[in-house]
PDB file of N, CA and C in Angstrom:
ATOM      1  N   UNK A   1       0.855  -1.179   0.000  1.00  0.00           N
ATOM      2  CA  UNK A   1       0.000   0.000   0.000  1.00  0.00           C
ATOM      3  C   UNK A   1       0.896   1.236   0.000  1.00  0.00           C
ATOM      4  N   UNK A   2       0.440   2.097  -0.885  1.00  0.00           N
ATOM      5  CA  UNK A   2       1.462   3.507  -0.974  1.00  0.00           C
ATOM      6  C   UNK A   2       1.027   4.294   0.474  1.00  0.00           C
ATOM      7  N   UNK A   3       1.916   5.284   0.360  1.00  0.00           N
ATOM      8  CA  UNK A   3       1.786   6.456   1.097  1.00  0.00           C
ATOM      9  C   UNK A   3       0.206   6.984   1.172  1.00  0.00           C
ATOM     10  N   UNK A   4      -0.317   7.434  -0.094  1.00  0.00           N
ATOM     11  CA  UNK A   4      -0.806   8.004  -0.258  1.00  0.00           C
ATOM     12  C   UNK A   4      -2.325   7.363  -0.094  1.00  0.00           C
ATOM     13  N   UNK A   5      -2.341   6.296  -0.323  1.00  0.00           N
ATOM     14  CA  UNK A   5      -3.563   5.314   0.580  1.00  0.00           C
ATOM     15  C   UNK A   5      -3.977   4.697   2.018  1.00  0.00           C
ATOM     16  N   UNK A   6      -2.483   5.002   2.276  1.00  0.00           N
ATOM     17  CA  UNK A   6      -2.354   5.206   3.987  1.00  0.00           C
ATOM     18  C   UNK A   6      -2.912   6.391   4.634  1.00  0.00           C
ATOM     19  N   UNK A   7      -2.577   7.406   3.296  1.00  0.00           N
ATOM     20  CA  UNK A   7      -2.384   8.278   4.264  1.00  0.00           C
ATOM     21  C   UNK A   7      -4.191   8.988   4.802  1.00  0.00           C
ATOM     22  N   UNK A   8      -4.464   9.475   5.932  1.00  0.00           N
ATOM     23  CA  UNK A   8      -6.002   9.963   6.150  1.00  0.00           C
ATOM     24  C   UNK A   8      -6.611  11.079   5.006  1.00  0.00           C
ATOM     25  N   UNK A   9      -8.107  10.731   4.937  1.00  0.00           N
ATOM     26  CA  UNK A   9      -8.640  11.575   4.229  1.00  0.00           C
ATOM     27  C   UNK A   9      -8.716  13.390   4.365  1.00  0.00           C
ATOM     28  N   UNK A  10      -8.443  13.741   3.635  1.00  0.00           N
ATOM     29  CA  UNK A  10      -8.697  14.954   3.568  1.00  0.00           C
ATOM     30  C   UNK A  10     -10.051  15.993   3.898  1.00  0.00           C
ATOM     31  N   UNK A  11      -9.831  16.656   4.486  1.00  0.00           N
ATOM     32  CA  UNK A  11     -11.253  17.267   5.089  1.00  0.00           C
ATOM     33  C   UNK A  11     -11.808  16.610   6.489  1.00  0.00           C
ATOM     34  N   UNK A  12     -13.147  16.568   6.313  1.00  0.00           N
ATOM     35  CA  UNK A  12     -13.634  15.495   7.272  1.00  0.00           C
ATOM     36  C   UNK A  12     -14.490  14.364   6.681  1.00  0.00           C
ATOM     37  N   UNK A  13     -14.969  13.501   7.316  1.00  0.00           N
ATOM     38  CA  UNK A  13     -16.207  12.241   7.184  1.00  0.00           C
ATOM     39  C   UNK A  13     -17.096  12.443   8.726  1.00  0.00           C
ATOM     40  N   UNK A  14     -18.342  12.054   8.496  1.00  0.00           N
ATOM     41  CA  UNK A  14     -19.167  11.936   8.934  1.00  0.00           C
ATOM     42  C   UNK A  14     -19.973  10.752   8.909  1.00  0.00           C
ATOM     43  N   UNK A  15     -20.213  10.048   9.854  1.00  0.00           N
ATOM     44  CA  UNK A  15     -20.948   8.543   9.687  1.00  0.00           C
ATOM     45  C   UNK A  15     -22.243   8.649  10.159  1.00  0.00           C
ATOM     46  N   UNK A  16     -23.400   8.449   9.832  1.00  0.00           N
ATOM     47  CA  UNK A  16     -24.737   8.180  10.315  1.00  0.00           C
ATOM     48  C   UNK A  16     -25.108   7.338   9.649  1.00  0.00           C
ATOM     49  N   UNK A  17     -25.534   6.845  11.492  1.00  0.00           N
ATOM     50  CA  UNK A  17     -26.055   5.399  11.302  1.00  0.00           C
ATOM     51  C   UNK A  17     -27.307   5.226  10.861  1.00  0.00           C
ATOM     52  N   UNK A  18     -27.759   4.008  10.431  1.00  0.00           N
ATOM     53  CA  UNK A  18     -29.025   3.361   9.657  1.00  0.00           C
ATOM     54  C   UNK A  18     -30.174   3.838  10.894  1.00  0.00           C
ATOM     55  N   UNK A  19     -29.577   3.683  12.348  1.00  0.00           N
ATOM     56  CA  UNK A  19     -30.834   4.352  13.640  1.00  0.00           C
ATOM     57  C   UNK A  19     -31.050   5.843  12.973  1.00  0.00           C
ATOM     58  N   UNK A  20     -30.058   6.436  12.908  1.00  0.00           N
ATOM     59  CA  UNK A  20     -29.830   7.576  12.670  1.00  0.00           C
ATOM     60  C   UNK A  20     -30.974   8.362  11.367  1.00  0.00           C
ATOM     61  N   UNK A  21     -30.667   7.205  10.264  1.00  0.00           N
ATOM     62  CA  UNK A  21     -31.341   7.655   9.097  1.00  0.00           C
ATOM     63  C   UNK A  21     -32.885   7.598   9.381  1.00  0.00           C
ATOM     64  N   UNK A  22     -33.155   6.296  10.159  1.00  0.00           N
ATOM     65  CA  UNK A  22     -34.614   5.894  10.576  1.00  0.00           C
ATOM     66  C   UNK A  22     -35.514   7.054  11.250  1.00  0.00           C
ATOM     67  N   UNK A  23     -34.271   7.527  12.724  1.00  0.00           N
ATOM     68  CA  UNK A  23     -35.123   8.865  13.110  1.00  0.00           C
ATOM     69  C   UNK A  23     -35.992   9.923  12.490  1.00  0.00           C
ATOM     70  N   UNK A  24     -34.564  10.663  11.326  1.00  0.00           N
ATOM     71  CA  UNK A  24     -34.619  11.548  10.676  1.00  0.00           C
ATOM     72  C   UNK A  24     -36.108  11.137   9.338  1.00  0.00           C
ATOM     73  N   UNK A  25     -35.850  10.051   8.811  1.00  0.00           N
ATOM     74  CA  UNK A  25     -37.321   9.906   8.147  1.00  0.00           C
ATOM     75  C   UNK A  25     -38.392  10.044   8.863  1.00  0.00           C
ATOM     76  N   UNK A  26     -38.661   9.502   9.961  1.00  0.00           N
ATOM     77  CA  UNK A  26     -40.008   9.616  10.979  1.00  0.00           C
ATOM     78  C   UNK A  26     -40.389  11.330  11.198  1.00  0.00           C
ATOM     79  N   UNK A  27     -39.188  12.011  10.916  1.00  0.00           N
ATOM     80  CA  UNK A  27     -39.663  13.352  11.189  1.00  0.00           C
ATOM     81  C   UNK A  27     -40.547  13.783  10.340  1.00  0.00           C
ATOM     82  N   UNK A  28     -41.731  14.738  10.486  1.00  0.00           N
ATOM     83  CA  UNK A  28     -42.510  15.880   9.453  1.00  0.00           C
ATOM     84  C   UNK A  28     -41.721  16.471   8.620  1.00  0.00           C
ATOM     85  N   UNK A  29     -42.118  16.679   7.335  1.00  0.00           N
ATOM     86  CA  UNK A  29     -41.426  17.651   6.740  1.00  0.00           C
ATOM     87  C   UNK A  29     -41.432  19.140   7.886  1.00  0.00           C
ATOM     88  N   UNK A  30     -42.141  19.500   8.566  1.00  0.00           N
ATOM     89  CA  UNK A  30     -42.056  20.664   9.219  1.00  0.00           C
ATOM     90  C   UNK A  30     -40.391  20.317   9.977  1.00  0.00           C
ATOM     91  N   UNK A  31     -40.759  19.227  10.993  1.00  0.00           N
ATOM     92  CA  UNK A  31     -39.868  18.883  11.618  1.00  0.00           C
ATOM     93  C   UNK A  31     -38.153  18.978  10.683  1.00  0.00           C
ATOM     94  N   UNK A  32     -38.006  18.457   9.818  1.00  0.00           N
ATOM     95  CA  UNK A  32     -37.220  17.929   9.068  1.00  0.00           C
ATOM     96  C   UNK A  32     -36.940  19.593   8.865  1.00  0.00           C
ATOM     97  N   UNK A  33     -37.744  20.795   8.674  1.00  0.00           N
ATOM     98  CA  UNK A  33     -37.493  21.975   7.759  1.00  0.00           C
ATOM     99  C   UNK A  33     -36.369  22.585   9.436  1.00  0.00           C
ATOM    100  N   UNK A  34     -37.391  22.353  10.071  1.00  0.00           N
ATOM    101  CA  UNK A  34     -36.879  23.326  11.542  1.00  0.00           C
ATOM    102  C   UNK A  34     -35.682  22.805  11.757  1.00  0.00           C
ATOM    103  N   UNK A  35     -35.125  21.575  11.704  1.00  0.00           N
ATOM    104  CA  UNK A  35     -33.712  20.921  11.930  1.00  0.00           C
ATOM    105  C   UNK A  35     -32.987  21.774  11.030  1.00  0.00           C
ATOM    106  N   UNK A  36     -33.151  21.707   9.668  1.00  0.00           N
ATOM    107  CA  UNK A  36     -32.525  22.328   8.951  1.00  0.00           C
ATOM    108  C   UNK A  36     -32.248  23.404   9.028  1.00  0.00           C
ATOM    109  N   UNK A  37     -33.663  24.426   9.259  1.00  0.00           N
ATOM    110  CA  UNK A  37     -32.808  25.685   9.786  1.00  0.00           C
ATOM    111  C   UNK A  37     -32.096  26.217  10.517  1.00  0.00           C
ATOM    112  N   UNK A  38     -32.227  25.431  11.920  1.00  0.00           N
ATOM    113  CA  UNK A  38     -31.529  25.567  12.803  1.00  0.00           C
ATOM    114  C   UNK A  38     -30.165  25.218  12.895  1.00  0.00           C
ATOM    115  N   UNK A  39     -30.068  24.299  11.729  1.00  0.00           N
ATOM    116  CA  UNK A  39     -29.000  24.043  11.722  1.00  0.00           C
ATOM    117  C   UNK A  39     -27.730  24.869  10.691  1.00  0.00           C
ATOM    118  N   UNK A  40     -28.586  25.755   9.425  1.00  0.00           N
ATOM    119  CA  UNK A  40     -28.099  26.927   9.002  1.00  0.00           C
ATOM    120  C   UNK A  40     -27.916  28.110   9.666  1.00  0.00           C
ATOM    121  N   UNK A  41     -28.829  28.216  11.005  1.00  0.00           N
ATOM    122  CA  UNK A  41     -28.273  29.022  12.050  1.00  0.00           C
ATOM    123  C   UNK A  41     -27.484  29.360  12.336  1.00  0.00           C
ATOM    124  N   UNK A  42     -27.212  28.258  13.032  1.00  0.00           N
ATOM    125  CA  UNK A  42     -25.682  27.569  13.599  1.00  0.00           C
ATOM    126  C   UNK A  42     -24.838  28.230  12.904  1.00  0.00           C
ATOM    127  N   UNK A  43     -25.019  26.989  11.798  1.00  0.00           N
ATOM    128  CA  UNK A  43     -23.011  27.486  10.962  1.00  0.00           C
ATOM    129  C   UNK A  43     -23.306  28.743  10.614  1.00  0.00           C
ATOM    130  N   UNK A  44     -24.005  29.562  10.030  1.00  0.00           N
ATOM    131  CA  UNK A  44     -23.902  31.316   9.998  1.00  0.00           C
ATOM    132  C   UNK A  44     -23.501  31.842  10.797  1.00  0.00           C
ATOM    133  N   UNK A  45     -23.744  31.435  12.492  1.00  0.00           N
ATOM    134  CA  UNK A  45     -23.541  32.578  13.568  1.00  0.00           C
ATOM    135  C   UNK A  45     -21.795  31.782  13.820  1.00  0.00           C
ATOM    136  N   UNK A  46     -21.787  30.307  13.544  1.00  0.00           N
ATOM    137  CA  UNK A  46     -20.420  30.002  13.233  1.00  0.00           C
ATOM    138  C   UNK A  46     -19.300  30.491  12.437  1.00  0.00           C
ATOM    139  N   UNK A  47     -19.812  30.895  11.582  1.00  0.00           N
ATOM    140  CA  UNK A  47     -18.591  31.138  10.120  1.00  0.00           C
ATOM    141  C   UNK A  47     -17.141  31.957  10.468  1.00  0.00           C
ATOM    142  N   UNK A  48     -16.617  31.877  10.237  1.00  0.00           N
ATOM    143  CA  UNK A  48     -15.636  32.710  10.094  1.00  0.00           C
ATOM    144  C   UNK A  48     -15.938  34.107   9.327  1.00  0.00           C
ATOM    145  N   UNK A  49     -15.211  34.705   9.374  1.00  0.00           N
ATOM    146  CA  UNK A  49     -14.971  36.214   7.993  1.00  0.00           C
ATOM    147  C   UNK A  49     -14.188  35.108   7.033  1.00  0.00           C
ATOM    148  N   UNK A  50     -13.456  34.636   7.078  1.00  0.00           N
ATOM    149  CA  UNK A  50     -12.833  33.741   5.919  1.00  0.00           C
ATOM    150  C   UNK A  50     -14.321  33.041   5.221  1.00  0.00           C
ATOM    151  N   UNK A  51     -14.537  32.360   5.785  1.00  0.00           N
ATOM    152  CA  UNK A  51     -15.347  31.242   5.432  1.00  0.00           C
ATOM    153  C   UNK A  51     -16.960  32.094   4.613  1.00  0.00           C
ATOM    154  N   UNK A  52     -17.220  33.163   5.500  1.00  0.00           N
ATOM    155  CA  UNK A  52     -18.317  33.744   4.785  1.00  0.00           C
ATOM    156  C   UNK A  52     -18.166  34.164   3.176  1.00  0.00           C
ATOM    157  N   UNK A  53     -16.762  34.654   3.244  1.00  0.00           N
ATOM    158  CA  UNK A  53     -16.297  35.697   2.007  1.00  0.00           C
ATOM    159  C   UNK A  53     -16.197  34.671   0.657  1.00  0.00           C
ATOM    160  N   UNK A  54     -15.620  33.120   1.252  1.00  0.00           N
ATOM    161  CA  UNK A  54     -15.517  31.939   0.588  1.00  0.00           C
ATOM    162  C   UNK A  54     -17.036  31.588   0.041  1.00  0.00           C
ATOM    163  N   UNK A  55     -18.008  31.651   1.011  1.00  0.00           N
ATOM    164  CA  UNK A  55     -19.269  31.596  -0.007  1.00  0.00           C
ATOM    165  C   UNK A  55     -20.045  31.979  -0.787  1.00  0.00           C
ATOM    166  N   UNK A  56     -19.914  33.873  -0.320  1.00  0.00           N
ATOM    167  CA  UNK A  56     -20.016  35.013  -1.230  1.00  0.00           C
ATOM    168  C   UNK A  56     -19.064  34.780  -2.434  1.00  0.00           C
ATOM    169  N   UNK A  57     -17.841  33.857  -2.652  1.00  0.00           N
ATOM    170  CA  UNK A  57     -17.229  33.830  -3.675  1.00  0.00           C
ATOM    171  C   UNK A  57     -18.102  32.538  -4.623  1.00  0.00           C
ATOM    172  N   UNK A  58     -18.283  31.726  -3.884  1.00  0.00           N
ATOM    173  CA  UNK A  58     -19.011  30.788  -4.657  1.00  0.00           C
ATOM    174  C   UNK A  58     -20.203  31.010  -5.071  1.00  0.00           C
ATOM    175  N   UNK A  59     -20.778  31.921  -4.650  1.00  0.00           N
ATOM    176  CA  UNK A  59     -22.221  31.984  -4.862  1.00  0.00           C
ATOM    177  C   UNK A  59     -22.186  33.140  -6.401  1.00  0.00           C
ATOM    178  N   UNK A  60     -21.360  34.061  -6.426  1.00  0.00           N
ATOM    179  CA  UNK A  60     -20.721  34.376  -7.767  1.00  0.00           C
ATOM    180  C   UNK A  60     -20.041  34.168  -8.940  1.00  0.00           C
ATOM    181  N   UNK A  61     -19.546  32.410  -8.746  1.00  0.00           N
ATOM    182  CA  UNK A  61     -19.438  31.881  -9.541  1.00  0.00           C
ATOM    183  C   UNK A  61     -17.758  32.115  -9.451  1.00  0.00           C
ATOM    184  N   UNK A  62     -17.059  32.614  -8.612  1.00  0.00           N
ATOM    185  CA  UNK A  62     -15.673  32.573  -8.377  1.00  0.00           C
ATOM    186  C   UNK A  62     -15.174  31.699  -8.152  1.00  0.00           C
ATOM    187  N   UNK A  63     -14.015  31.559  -7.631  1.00  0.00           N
ATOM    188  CA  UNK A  63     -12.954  30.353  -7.478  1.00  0.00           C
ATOM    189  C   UNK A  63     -13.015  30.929  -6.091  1.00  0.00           C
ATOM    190  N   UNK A  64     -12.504  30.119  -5.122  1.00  0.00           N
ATOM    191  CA  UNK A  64     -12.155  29.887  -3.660  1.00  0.00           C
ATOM    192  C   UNK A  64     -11.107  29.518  -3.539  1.00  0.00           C
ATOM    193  N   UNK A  65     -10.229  29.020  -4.387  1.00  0.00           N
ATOM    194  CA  UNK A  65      -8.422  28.341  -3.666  1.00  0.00           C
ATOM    195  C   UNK A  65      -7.647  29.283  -4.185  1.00  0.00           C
ATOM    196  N   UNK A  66      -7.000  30.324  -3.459  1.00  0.00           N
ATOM    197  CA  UNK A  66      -6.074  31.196  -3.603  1.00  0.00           C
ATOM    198  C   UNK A  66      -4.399  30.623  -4.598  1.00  0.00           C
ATOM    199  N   UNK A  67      -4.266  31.035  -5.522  1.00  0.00           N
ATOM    200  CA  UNK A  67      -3.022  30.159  -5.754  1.00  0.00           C
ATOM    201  C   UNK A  67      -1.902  30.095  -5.137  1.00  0.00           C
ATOM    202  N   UNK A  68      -0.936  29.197  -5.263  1.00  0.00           N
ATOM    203  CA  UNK A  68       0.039  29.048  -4.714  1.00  0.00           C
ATOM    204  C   UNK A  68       1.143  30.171  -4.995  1.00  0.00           C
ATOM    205  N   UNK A  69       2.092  29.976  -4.002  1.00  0.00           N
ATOM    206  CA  UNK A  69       2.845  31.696  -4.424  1.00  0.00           C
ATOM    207  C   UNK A  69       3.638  30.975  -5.412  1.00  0.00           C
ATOM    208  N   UNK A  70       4.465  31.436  -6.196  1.00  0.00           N
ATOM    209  CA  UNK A  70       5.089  31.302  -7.111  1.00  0.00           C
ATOM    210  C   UNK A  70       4.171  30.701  -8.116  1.00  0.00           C
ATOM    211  N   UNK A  71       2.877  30.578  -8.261  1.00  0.00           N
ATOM    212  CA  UNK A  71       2.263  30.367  -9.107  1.00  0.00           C
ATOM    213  C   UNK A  71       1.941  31.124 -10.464  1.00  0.00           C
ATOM    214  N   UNK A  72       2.007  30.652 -11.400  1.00  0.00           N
ATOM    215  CA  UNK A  72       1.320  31.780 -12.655  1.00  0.00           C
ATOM    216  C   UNK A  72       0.278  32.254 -12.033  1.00  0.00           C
ATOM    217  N   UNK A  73       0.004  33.531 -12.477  1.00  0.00           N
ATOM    218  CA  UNK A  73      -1.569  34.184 -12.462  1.00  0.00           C
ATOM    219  C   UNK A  73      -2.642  33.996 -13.024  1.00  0.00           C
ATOM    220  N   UNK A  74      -3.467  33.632 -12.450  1.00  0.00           N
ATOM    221  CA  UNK A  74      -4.473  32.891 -14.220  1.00  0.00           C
ATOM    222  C   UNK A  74      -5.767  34.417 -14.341  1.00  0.00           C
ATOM    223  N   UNK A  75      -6.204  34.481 -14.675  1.00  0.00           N
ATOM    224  CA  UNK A  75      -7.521  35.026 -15.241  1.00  0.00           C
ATOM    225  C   UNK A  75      -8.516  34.974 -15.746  1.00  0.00           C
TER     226      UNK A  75
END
C-alpha cells in the first residue's frame, strides 16, 4: 500500500447510522425543515470572515483556492 492510501482523508467524514437515518425519516417535513434551519443558524452565527467571504465567492461563480505563491496568475 502507498503512502498516499495510507495516508487519512482529507477534510472530514461523517458517519450516520441506519438508527440515525430511521429517526430523521419519521420526522414531518415541518420537523425535518426546523432541523434544517436551525441548523443553518448555527453554521452562519459560526462562520468565520474567511469562510463567509468563501461563499459570497461561490455563490458568484468565483474560485475559492487562492493560488500558490510562485504560481502563474491565471484570469
Amino acid at each position: 500500500m502507498s503512502d498516499e492510501e495510507r495516508a487519512p482523508p482529507k477534510g472530514y467524514t461523517y458517519h450516520v447510522s441506519t438508527e440515525q437515518l430511521r429517526v430523521f425519516a419519521r420526522l414531518s417535513y415541518e420537523q425535518r425543515f426546523a432541523w434544517l434551519e436551525s441548523t443553518r443558524a448555527f453554521l452562519v452565527a459560526a462562520a468565520t470572515p474567511e469562510t463567509i467571504e468563501r461563499v459570497r465567492r461561490l455563490r458568484r461563480g468565483e474560485t475559492v483556492v487562492e493560488p500558490h505563491a510562485g504560481s502563474p496568475p491565471t484570469s
